[in-house]
Protein backbone atom coordinates (compact mmCIF):
# COMPACT_ATOMS: atom_id res chain seq x y z
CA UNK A 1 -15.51 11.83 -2.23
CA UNK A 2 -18.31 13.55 -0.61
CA UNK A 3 -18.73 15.63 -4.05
CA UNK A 4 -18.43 12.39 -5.98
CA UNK A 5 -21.04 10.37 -4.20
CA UNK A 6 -23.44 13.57 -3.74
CA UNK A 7 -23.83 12.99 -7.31
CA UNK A 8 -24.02 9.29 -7.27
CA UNK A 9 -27.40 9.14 -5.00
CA UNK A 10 -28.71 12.72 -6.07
CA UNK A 11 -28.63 14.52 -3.15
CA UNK A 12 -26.63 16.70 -0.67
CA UNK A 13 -24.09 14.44 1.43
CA UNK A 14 -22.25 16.59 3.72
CA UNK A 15 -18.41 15.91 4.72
CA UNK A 16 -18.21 15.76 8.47
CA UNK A 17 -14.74 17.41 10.23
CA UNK A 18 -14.07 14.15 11.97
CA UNK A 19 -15.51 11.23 12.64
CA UNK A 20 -16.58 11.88 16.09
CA UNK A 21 -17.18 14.84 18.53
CA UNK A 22 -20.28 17.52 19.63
CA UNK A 23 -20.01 18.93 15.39
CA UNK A 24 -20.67 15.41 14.48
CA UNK A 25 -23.30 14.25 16.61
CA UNK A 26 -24.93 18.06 15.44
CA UNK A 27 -24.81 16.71 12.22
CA UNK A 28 -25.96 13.19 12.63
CA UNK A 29 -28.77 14.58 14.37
CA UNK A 30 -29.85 17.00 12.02
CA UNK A 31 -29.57 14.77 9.23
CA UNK A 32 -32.90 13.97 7.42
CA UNK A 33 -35.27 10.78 7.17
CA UNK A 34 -32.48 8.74 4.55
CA UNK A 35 -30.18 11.46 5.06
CA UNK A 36 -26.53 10.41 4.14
CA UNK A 37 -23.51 11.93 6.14
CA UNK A 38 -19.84 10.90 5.35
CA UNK A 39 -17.26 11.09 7.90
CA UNK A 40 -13.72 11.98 7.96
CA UNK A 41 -10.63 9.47 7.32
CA UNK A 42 -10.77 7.03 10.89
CA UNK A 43 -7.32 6.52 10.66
CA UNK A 44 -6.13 10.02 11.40
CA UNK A 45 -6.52 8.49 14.83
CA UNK A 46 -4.24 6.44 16.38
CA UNK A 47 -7.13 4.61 18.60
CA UNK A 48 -7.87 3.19 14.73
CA UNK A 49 -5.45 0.68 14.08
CA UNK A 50 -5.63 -0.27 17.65
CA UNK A 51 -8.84 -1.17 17.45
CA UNK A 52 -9.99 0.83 21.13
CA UNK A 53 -12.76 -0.10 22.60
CA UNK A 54 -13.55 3.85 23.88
CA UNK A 55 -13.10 4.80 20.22
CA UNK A 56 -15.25 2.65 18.54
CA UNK A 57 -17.91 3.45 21.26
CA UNK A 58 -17.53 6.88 19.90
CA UNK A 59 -17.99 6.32 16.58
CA UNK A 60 -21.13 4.52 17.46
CA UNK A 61 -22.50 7.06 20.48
CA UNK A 62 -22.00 10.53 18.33
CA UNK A 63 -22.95 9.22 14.99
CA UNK A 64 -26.25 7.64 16.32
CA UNK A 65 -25.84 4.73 15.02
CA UNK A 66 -27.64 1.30 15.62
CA UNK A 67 -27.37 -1.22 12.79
CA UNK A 68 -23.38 -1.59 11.61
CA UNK A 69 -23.13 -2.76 7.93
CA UNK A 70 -19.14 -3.10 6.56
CA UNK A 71 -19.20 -3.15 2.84
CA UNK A 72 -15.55 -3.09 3.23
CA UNK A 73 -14.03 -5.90 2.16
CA UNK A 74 -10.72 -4.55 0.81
CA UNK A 75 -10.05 -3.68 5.10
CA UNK A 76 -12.31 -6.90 6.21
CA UNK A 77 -8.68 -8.73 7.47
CA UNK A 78 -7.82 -5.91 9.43
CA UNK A 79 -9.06 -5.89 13.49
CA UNK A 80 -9.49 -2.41 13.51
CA UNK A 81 -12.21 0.25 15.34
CA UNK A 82 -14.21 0.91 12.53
CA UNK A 83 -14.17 -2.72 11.06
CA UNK A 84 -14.40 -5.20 13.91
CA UNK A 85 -14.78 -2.83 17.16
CA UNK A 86 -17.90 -1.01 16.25
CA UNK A 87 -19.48 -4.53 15.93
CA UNK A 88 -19.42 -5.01 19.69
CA UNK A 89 -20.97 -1.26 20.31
CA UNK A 90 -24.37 -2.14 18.28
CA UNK A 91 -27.08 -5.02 18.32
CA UNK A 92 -27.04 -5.51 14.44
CA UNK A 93 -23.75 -6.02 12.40
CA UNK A 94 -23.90 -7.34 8.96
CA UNK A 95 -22.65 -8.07 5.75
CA UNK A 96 -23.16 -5.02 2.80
CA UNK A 97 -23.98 -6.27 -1.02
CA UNK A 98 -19.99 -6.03 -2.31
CA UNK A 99 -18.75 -8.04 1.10
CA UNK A 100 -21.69 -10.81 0.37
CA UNK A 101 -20.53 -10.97 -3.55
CA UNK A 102 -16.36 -10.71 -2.18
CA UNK A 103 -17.13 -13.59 0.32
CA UNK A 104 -19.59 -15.83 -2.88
CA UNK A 105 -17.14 -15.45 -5.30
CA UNK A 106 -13.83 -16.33 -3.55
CA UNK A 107 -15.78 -18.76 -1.24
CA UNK A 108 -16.28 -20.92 -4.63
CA UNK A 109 -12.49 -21.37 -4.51
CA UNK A 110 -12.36 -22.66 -0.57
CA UNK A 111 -15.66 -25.08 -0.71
CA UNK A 112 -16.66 -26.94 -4.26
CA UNK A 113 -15.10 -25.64 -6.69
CA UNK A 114 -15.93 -27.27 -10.03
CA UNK A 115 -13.30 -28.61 -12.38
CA UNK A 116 -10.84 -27.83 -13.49
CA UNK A 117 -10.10 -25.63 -11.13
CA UNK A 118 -6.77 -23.22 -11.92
CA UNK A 119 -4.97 -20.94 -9.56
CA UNK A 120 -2.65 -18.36 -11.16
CA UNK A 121 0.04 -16.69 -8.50
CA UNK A 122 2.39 -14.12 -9.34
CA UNK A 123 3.98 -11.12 -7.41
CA UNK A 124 7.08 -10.43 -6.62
CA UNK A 125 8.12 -12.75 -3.26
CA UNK A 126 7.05 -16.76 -2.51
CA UNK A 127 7.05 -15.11 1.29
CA UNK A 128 3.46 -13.29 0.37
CA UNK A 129 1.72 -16.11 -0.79
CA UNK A 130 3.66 -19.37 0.97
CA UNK A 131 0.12 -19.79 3.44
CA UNK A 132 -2.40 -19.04 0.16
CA UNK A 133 -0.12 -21.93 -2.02
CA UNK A 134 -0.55 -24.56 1.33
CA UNK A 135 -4.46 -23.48 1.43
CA UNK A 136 -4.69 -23.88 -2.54
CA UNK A 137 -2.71 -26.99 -3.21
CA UNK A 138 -5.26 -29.75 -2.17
CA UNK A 139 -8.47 -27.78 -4.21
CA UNK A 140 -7.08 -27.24 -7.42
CA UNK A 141 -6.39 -29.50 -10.46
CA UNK A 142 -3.37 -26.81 -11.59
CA UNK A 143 -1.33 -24.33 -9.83
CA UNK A 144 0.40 -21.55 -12.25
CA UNK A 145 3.28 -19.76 -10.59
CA UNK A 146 5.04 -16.80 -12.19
CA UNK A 147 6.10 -13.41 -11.77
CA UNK A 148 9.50 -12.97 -9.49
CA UNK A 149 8.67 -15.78 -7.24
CA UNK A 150 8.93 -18.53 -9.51
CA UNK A 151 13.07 -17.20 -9.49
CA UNK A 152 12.82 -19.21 -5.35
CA UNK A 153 11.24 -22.34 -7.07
CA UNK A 154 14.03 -22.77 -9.82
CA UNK A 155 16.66 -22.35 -7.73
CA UNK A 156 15.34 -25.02 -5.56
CA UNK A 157 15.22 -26.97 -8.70
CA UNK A 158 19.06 -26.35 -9.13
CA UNK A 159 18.59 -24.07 -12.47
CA UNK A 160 20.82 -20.95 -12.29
CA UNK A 161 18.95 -17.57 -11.80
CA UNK A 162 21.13 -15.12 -12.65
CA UNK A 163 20.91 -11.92 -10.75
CA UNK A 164 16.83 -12.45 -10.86
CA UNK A 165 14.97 -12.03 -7.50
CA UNK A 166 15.32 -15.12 -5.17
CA UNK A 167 14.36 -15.37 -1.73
CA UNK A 168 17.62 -17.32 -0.44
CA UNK A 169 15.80 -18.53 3.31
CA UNK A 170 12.94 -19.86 1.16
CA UNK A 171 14.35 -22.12 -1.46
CA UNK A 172 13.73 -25.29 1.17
CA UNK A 173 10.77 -24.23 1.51
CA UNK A 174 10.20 -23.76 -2.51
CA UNK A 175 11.46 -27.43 -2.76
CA UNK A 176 8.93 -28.71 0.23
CA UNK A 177 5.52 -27.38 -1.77
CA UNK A 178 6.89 -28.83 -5.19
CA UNK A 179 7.44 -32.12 -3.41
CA UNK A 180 4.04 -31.75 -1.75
CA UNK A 181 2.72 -30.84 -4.86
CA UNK A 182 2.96 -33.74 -6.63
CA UNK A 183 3.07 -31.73 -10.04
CA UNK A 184 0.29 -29.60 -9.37
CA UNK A 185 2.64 -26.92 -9.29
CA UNK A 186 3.46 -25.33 -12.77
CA UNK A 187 6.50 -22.81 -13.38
CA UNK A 188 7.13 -21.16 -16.60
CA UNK A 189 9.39 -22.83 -19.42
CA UNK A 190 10.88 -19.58 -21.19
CA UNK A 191 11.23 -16.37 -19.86
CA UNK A 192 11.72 -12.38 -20.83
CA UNK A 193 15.64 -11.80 -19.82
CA UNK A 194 17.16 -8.22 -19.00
CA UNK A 195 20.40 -7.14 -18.84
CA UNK A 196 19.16 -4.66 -16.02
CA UNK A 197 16.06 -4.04 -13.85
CA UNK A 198 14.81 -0.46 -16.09
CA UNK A 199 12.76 -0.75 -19.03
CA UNK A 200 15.11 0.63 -21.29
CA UNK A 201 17.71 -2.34 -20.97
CA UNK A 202 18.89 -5.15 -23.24
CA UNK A 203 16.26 -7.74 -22.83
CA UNK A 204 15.72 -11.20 -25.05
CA UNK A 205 13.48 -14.28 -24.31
CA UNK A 206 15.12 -17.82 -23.13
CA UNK A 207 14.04 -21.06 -21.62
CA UNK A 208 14.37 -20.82 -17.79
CA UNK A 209 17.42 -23.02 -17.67
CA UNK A 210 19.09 -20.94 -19.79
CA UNK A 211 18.95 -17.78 -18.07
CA UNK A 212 22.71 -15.61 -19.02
CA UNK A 213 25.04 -14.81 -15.93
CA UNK A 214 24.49 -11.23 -14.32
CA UNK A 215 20.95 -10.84 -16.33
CA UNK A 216 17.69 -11.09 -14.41
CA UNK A 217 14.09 -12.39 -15.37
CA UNK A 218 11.14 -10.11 -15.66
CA UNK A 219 8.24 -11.43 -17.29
CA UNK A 220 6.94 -14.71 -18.78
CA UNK A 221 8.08 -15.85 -22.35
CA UNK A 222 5.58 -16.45 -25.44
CA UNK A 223 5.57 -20.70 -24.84
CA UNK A 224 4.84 -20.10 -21.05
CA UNK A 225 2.43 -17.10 -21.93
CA UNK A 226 0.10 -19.77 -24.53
CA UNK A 227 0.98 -22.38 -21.84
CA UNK A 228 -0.81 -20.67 -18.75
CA UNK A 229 -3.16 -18.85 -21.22
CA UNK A 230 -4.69 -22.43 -22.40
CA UNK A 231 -4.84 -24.18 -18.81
CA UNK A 232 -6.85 -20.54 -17.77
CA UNK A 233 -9.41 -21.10 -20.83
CA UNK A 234 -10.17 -24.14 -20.22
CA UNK A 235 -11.19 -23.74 -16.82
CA UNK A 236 -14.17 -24.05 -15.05
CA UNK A 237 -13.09 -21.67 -12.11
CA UNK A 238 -9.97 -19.67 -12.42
CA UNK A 239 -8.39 -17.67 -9.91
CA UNK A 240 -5.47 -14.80 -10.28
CA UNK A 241 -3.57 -12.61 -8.16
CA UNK A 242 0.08 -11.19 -8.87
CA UNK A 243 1.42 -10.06 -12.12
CA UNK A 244 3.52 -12.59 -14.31
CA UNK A 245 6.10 -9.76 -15.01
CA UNK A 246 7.30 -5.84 -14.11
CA UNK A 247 4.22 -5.16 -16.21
CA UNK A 248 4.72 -1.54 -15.14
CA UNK A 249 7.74 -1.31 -17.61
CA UNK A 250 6.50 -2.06 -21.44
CA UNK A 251 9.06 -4.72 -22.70
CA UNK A 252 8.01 -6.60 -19.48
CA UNK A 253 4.17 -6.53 -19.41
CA UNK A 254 3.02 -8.98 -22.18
CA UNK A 255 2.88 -12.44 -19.95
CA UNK A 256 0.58 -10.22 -17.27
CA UNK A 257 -1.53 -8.60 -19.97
CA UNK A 258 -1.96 -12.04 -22.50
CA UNK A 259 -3.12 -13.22 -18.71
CA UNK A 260 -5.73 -10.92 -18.63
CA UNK A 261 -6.46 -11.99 -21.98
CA UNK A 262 -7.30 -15.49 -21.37
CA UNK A 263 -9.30 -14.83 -18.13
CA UNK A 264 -11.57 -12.55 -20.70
CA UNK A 265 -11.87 -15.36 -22.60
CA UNK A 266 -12.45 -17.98 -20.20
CA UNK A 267 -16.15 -19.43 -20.13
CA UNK A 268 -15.20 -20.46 -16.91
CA UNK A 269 -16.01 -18.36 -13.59
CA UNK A 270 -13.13 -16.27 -13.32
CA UNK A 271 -12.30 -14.54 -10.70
CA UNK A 272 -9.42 -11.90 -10.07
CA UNK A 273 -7.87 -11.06 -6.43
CA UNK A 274 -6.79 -7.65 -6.30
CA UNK A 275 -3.75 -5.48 -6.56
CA UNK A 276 -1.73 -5.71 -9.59
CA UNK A 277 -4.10 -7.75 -10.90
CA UNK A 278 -6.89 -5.58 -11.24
CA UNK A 279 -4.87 -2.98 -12.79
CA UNK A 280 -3.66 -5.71 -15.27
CA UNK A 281 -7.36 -6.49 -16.55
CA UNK A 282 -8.14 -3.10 -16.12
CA UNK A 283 -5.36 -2.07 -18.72
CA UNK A 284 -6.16 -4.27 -20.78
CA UNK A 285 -10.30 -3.06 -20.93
CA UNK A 286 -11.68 -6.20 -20.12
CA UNK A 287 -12.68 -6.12 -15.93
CA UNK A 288 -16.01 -6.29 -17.16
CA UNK A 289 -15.31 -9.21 -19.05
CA UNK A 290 -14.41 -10.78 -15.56
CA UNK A 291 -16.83 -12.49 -13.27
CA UNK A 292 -15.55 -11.52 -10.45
CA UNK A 293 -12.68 -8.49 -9.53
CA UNK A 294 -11.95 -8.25 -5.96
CA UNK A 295 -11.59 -5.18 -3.94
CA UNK A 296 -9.25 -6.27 -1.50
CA UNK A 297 -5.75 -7.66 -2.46
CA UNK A 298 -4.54 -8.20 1.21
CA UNK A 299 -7.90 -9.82 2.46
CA UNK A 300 -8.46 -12.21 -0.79
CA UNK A 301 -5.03 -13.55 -0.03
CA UNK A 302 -5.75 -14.21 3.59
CA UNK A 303 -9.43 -15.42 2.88
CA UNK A 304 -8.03 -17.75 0.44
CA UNK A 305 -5.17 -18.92 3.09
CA UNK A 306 -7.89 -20.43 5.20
CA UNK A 307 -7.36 -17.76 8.00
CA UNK A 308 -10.59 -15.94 9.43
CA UNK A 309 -10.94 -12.03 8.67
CA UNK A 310 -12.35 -10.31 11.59
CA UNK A 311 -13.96 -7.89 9.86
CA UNK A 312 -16.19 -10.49 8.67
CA UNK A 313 -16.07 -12.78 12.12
CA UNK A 314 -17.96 -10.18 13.63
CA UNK A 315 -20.94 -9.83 11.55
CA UNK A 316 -24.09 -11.47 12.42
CA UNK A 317 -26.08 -14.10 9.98
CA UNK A 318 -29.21 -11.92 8.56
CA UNK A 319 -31.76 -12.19 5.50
């Protein structure tokens, strides 16, 4: 990394053997006027995670630092030394250009969001996302749900599920949010069928109340696929995080990658959170077709849940 981003601003950036200590502090202090130094992985200490108060004062004290600027939004919902600790060891703590454009982008979604305004959900478990679906329901006109969590949602529906994944302590739950919903909550209408969870198995598309005893579902079908891909286009703001399918297995990736798809062709703002998701649009070539593609998965989901991120708490208001 230190190789990589020696290149990037054209000039020497040496790797320091820690991230604090007497070689350090030698090298912070030798370090010329716009000098760059890059120091070792903080979480090969323990003190880290913990977010210690003598550690971060260390980090701070040996690297001579006095202005704290976290461009790190991807570790922004994490209290940790190096994110939320170091804020109290300095005067000045502020926002870095990819945290202001993280906290613009998904911000649109929280405040006044234009309409339509379409949240797409996916993933693997209803447990992941139960606070960002709450947070979401009241600001958008549609809410697309697929991947394995929409499996929770149908059996609280009553439709059989076969041996797809279904979080058992959640379908109550599942049937409280479509209630609450009021039909703002959309599930898919067919579905890609498997006779078993490897990419080599017997797999055929049905509608979701037809799914065959002992067979699981693993992706989106074609009607659901132009279904979600339509509400997406027509959009004014979309927003997308989780995969509609195993997308890592070939039979199963289509309803995450004609996704993608739509979101590139969206005139809308679009904006993708993370994860799976990123890879997804990635595959498919057209991130840069995106408006926005977040960095963190773990803090977009917990930004868009309402809940603060103390990596961003702590940072002052500056021009």
């Amino acid at each position: 990394m230190a190789e990589r981003l020696s290149q990037l601003v054209g000039q020497t950036v040496p790797l320091a053997p820690d991230c604090f200590g007497s070689e350090v502090k030698a090298l912070a202090d030798a370090l010329p006027k716009r000098g760059l130094m890059l120091l070792e992985n903080v979480r090969f200490h323990p003190e880290e995670e913990r977010n210690d108060d003598g550690f971060a004062a260390r980090l701070i004290a040996d690297t001579g630092c006095t202005i704290f600027v976290n461009d790190a939004f991807g570790a922004a919902h994490r209290a940790h030394a190096s994110t939320e600790g170091v804020s109290r060891q300095v005067k000045t703590s502020v926002a870095g250009l990819l945290m202001e454009r993280e906290l613009r982008y998904l911000g649109m979604a929280l405040e006044a969001p234009e309409r339509p305004f379409v949240a797409v959900l996916g993933g693997a478990k209803v447990s992941d996302k139960i606070q960002v679906i709450e947070s979401l329901l009241p600001r958008v006109d549609a809410l697309l749900i697929g991947g394995g969590m929409a499996y929770t949602f149908f059996r609280a529906q009553g439709l059989a599920t076969g041996k797809s994944l279904v979080e058992e302590d959640k379908v109550a739950m599942a049937k409280g949010l479509l209630a609450k919903a009021k039909g703002k909550i959309h599930l898919p209408r067919d579905h890609v069928v498997a006779a078993a969870f490897k990419e080599d198995a017997e797999h055929r598309t049905a509608g979701v109340a037809e799914t065959p005893d002992g067979w699981m579902g693993l992706d989106i079908g074609p009607i659901t696929r132009m279904a979600f891909g339509e509400r997406v286009r027509q959009a004014k703001i979309a927003f997308w995080n989780g995969p509609m399918g195993v997308f890592q297995m070939k039979p199963f990736a289509e309803g995450t990658l004609a996704l993608a798809r739509a979101l590139a062709d969206s005139n809308g703002t679009t904006i993708v959170g993370g994860g799976d998701s990123v890879a997804a649009v990635t595959q498919m070539g057209v991130a840069d077709r995106i408006d926005h593609v977040s960095t963190g998965g773990g803090a977009s989901l917990e930004f868009l849940s309402g809940e603060p991120l103390p990596g961003v708490a702590c940072l002052q208001d500056a021009p």
